[in-house]
Protein backbone atom coordinates (compact mmCIF):
# COMPACT_ATOMS: atom_id res chain seq x y z
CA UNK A 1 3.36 -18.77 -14.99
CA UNK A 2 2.76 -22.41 -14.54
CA UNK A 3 6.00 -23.49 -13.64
CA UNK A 4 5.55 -27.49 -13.98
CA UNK A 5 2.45 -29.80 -15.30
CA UNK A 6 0.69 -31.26 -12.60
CA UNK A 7 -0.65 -34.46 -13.61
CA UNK A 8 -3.66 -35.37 -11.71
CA UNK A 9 -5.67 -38.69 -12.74
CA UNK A 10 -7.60 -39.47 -9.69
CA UNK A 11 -10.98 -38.70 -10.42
CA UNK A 12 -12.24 -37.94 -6.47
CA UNK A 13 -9.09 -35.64 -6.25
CA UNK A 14 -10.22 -33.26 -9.61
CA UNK A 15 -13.74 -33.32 -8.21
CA UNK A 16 -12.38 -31.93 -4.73
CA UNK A 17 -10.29 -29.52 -6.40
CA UNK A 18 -13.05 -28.39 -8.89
CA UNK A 19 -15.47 -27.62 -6.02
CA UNK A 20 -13.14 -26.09 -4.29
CA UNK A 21 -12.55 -23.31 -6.76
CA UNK A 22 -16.05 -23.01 -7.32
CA UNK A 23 -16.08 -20.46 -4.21
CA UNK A 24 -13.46 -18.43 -2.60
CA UNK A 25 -10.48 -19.50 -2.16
CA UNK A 26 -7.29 -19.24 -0.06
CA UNK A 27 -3.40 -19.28 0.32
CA UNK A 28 -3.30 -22.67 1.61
CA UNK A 29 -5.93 -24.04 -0.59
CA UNK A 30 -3.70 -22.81 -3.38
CA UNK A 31 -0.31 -23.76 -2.05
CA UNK A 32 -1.63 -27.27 -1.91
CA UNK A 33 -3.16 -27.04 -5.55
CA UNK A 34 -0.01 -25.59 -7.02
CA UNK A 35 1.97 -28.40 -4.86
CA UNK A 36 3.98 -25.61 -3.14
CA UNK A 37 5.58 -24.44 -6.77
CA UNK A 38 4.86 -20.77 -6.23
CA UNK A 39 6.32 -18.04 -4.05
CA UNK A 40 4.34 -16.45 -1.23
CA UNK A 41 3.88 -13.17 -3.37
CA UNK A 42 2.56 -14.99 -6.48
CA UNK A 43 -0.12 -17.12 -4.43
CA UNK A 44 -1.44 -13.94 -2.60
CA UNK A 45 -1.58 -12.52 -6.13
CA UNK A 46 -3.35 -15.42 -8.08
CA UNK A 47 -5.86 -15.78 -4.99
CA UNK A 48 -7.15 -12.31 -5.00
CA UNK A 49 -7.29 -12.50 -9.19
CA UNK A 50 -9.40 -15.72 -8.58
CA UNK A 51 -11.98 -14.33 -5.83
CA UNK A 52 -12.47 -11.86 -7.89
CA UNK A 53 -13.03 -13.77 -10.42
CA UNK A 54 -15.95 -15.90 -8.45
CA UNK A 55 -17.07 -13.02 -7.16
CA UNK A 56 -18.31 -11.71 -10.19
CA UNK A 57 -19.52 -14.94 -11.13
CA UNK A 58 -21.55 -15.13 -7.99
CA UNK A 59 -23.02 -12.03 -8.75
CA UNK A 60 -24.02 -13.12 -12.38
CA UNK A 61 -24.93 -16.66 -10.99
CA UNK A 62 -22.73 -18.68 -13.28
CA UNK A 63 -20.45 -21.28 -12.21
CA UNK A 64 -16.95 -19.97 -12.17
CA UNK A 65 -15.38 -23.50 -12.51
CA UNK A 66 -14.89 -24.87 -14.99
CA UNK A 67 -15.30 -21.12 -16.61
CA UNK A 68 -17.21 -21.32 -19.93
CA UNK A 69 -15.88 -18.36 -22.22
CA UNK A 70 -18.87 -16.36 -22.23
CA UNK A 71 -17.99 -15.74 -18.47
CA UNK A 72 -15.01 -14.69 -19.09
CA UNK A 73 -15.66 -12.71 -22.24
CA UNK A 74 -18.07 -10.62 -19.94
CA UNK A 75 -16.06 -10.65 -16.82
CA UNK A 76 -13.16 -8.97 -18.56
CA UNK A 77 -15.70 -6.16 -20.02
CA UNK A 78 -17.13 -5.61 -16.80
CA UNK A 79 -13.60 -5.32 -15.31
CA UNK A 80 -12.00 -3.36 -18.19
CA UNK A 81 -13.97 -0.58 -17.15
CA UNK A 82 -11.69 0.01 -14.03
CA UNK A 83 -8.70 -2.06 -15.00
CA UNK A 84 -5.53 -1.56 -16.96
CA UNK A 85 -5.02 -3.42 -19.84
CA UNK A 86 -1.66 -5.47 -17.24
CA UNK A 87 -4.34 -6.27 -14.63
CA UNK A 88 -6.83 -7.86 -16.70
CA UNK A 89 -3.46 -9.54 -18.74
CA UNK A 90 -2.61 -11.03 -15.47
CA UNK A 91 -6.53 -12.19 -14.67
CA UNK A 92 -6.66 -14.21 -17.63
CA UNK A 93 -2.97 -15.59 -16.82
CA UNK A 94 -4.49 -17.12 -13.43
CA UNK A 95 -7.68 -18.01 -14.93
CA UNK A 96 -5.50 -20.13 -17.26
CA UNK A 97 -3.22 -21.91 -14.77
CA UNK A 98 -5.78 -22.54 -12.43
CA UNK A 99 -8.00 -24.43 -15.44
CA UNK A 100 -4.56 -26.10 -16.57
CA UNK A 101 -3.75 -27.29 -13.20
CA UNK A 102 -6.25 -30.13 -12.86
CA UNK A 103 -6.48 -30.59 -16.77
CA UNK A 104 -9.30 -28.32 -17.77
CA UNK A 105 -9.52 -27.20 -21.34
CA UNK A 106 -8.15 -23.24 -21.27
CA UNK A 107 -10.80 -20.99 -21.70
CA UNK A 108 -8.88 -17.92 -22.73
CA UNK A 109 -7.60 -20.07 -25.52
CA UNK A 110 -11.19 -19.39 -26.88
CA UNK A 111 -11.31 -17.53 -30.41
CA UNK A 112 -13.99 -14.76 -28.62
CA UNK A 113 -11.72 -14.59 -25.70
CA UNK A 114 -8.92 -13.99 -27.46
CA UNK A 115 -10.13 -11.55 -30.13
CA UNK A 116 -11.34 -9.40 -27.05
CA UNK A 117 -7.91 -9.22 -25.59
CA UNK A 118 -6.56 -8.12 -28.46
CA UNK A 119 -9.25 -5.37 -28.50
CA UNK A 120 -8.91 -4.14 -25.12
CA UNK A 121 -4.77 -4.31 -25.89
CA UNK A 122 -5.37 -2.01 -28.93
CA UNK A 123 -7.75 0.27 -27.15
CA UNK A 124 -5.68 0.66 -23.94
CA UNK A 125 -2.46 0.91 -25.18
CA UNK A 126 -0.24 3.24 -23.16
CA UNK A 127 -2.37 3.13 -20.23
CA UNK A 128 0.56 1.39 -18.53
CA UNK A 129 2.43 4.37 -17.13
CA UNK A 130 5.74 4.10 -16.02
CA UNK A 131 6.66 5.06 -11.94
CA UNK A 132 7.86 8.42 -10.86
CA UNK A 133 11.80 7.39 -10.93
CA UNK A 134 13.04 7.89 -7.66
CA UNK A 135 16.70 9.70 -8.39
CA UNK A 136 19.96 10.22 -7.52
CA UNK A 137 19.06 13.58 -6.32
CA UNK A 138 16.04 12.53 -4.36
CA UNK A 139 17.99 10.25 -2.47
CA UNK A 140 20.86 13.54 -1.50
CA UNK A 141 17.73 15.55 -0.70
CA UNK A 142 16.07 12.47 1.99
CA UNK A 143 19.91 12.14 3.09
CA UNK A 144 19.94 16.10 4.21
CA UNK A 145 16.74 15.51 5.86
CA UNK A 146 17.05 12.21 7.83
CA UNK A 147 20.64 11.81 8.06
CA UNK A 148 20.68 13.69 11.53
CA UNK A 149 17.28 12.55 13.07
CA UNK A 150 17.19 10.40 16.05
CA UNK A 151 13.59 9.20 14.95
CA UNK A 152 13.85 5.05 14.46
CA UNK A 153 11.64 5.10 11.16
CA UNK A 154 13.32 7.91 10.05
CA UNK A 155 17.18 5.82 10.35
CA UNK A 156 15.12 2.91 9.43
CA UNK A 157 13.51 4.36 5.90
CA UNK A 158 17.31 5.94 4.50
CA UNK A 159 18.75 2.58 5.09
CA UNK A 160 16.08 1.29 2.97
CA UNK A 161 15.71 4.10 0.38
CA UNK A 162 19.90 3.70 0.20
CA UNK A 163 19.83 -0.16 0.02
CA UNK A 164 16.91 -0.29 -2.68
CA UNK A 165 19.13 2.50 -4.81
CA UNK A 166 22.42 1.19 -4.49
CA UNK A 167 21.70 -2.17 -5.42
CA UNK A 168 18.79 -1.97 -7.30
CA UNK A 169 16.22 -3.84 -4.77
CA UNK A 170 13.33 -5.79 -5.66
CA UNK A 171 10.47 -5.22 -2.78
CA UNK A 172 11.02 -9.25 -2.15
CA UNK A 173 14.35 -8.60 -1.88
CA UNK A 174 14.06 -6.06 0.74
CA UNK A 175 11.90 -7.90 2.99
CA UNK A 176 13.56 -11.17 2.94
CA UNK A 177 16.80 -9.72 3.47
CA UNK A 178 18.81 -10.95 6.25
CA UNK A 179 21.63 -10.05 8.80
CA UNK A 180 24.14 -12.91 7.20
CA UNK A 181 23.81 -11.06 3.46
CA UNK A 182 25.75 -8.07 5.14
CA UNK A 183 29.10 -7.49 5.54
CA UNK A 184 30.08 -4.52 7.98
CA UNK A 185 33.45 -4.16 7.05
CA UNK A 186 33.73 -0.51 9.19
CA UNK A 187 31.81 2.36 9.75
CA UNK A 188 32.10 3.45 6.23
CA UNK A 189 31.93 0.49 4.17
CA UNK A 190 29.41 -2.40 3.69
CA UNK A 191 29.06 -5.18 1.18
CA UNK A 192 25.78 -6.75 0.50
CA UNK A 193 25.53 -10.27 -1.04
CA UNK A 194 23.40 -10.79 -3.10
CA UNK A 195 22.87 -14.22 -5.05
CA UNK A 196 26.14 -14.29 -6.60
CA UNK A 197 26.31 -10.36 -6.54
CA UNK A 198 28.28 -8.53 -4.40
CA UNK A 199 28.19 -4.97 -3.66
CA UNK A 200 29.89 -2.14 -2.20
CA UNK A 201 27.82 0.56 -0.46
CA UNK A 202 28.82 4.23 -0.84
CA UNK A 203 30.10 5.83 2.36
CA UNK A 204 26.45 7.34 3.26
CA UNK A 205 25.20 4.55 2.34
CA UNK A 206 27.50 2.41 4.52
CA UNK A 207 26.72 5.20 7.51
CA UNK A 208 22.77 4.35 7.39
CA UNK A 209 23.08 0.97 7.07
CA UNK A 210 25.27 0.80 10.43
CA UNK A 211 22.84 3.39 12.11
CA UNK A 212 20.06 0.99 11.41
CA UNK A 213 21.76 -2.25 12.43
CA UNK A 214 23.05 -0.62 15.36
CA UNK A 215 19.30 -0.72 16.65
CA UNK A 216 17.85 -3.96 15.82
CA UNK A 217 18.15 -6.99 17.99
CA UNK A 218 19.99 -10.18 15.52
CA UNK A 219 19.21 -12.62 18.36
CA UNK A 220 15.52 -12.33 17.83
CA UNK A 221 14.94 -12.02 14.07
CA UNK A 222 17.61 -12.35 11.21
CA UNK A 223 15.33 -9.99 9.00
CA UNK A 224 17.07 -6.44 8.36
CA UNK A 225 14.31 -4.61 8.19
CA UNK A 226 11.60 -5.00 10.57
CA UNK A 227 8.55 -3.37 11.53
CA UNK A 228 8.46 -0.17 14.19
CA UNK A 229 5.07 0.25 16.75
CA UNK A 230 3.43 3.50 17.68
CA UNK A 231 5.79 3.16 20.79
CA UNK A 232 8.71 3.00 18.80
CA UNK A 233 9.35 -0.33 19.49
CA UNK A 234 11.33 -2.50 16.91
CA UNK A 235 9.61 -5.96 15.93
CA UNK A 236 11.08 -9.44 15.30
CA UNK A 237 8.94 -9.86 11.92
CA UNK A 238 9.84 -8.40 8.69
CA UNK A 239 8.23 -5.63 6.78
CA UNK A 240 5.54 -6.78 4.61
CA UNK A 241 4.99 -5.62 0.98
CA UNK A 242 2.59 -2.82 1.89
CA UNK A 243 4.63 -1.45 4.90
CA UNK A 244 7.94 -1.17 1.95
CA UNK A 245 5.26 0.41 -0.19
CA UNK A 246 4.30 2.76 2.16
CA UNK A 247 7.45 3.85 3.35
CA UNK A 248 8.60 4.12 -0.70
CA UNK A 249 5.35 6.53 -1.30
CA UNK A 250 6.15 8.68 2.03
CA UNK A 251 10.09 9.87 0.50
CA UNK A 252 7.75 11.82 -2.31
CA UNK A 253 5.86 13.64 0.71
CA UNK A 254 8.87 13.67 2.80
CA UNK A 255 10.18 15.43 -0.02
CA UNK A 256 7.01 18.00 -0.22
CA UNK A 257 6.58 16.59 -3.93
CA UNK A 258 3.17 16.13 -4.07
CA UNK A 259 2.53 15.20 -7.68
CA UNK A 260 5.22 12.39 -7.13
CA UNK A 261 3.98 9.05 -6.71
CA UNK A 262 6.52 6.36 -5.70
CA UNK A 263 6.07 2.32 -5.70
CA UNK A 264 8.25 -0.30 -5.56
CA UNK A 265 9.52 0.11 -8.85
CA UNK A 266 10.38 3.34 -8.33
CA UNK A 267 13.94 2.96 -6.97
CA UNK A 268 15.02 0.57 -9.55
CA UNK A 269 13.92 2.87 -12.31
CA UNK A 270 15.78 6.13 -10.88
CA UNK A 271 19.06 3.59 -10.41
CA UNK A 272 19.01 2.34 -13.43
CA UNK A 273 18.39 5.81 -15.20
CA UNK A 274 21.68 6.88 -13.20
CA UNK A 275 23.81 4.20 -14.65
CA UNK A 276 22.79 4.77 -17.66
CA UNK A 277 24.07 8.43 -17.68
CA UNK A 278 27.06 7.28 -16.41
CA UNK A 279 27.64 5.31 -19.08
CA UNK A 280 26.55 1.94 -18.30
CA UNK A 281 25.50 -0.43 -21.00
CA UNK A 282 21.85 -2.03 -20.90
CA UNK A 283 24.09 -5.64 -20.85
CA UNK A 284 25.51 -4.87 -17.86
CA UNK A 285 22.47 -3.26 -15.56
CA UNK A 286 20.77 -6.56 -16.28
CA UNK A 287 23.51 -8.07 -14.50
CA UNK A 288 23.99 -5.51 -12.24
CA UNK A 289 20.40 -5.67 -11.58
CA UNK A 290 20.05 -9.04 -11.77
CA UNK A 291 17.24 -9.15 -14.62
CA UNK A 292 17.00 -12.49 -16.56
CA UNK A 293 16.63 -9.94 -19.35
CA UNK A 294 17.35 -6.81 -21.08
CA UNK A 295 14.22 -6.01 -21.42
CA UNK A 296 12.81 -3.84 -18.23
CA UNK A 297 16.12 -1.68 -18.04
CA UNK A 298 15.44 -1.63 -21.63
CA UNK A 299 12.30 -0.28 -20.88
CA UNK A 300 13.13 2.34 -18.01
CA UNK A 301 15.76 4.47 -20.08
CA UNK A 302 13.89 4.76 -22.93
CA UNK A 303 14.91 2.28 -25.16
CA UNK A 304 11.10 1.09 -26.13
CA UNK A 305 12.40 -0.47 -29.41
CA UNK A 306 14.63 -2.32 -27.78
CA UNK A 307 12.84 -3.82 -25.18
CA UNK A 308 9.96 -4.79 -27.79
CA UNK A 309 12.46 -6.72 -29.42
CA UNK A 310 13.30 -8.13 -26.32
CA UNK A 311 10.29 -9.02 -25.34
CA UNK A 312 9.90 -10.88 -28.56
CA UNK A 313 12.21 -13.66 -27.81
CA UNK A 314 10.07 -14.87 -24.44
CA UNK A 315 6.50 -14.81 -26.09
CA UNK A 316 4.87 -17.66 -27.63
CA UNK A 317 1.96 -17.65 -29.77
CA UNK A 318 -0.89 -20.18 -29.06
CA UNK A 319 -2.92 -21.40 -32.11
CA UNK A 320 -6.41 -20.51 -32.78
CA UNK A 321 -8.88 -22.99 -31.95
């Protein structure tokens, strides 16, 4: 996760940047740490890790910077309680990069600290569960129900539930998607470009992309997909990661499926279980999807093995200390 070494020397600099993560921080602060290295996502994600992080430390008055690994040995206890095994992973990833950052030693490189991760990895193993796969057939079933509406989040969410199918979307990639990555070649077909991807909707596909696009304003905003008001009124701004996960989770209650739970995984799963059965090797979804490995659509057809193996070949094992 830390993309470059930052090599900081001035002493007055380390000292501001040391207090600073001594209480809560935010986006900017970060941003400006990092030296702008990291995507919006990935700071929001490392700064709510982190305040969590000196929140607990507040509570046990300790000093959360630098973190001595005693704290962290009982802040991952506390939070292991709650957490899956992925979400206390990730803590101890940020905790690490933000240490490394201003050259701190690494407290999770600790022997304690790392003999308690490899606890909590034994005894939550499987907790991880996979995300309802959003299908071929879910997608017919939303197309008989929204195709005809007039409703502007109802053309607006089968674009989206089309778009993240067909091409096997990334949230990110749905939000930052804009009006120059489409190509309306007619009413029935539509390319969308995609780093050096390029794909061709189906026909219903192509149909509620060009309902959608037909409504938005490309003067204003070059964003596809935008937010909608209570009025029904269609915003410049794009949709934010919680508004795609919302409208993601509302196709399984569209549906009347209550036990299904979608995210924003769920579409890539359900499209990459569909090539699959078509015949599809797992070489070419990674491309298709545009992994920078086999080992996720590995992971989502069943292929556990595989993607273990996989996974091998981007580890690396630190040495005890």
């Amino acid at each position: 996760m830390l993309k470059k070494q930052i090599l900081i020397t001035k002493k007055t600099i380390i000292e501001d940047y040391a207090k600073q993560l001594c209480s809560f921080i935010h986006k900017d602060n970060l941003n400006e740490l990092t030296q702008y290295q990291y995507s919006n996502s990935s700071l929001l994600a490392m700064v709510k890790d982190w305040n969590i992080f000196v929140e607990f430390c507040q509570n046990q008055q300790v000093m959360p910077f630098p973190a001595s690994p005693n704290t962290i040995r009982l802040f991952l206890e506390k939070e292991s309680q709650t957490r899956k095994f992925s979400t206390l992973r990730r803590y101890t990833v940020t905790i690490t990069v933000l240490h490394k950052l201003i050259g701190y030693p690494d407290p999770i490189a600790h022997h304690e600290v790392r003999l308690l991760l490899m606890s909590l990895r034994l005894e939550k193993k499987g907790d991880n569960a996979q995300a309802d796969a959003f299908s071929l057939e879910h997608l017919e079933q939303l197309d008989e129900l929204l195709s005809n509406s007039e409703d502007i989040k109802d053309i607006r969410d089968l674009a989206i539930y089309y778009l993240m199918f067909e091409c096997i979307l990334k949230r990110a990639e749905l939000r930052e998607l804009n009006i120059g990555q489409l190509s309306l070649e007619s009413e029935s077909v539509v390319l969308v470009h995609l780093r050096d991807n390029h794909y061709q909707l189906s026909p219903q596909a192509s149909q509620a992309i060009q309902r959608w696009c037909n409504l938005i304003d490309t003067l204003t905003s070059s964003y596809v997909f935008r937010a909608i008001d209570r009025h029904q009124n269609i915003g410049a701004e794009k949709l934010n990661d919680s508004s795609i996960y919302r409208i993601l989770r509302n196709a399984g209650e569209r549906l009347g499926i209550a036990h299904l739970k979608f995210s924003g995984q769920s579409t890539r799963i359900g499209a990459t279980q569909e090539l699959y059965k078509q015949g599809m090797k797992i070489k070419e979804i990674q491309s298709f999807g545009r992994w920078q490995s086999p080992v996720m659509p590995s992971q989502y057809v069943g292929k556990h093995h595989q993607a273990e193996i996989a996974i091998q070949q981007f580890k690396s094992f630190k040495p005890w200390k």
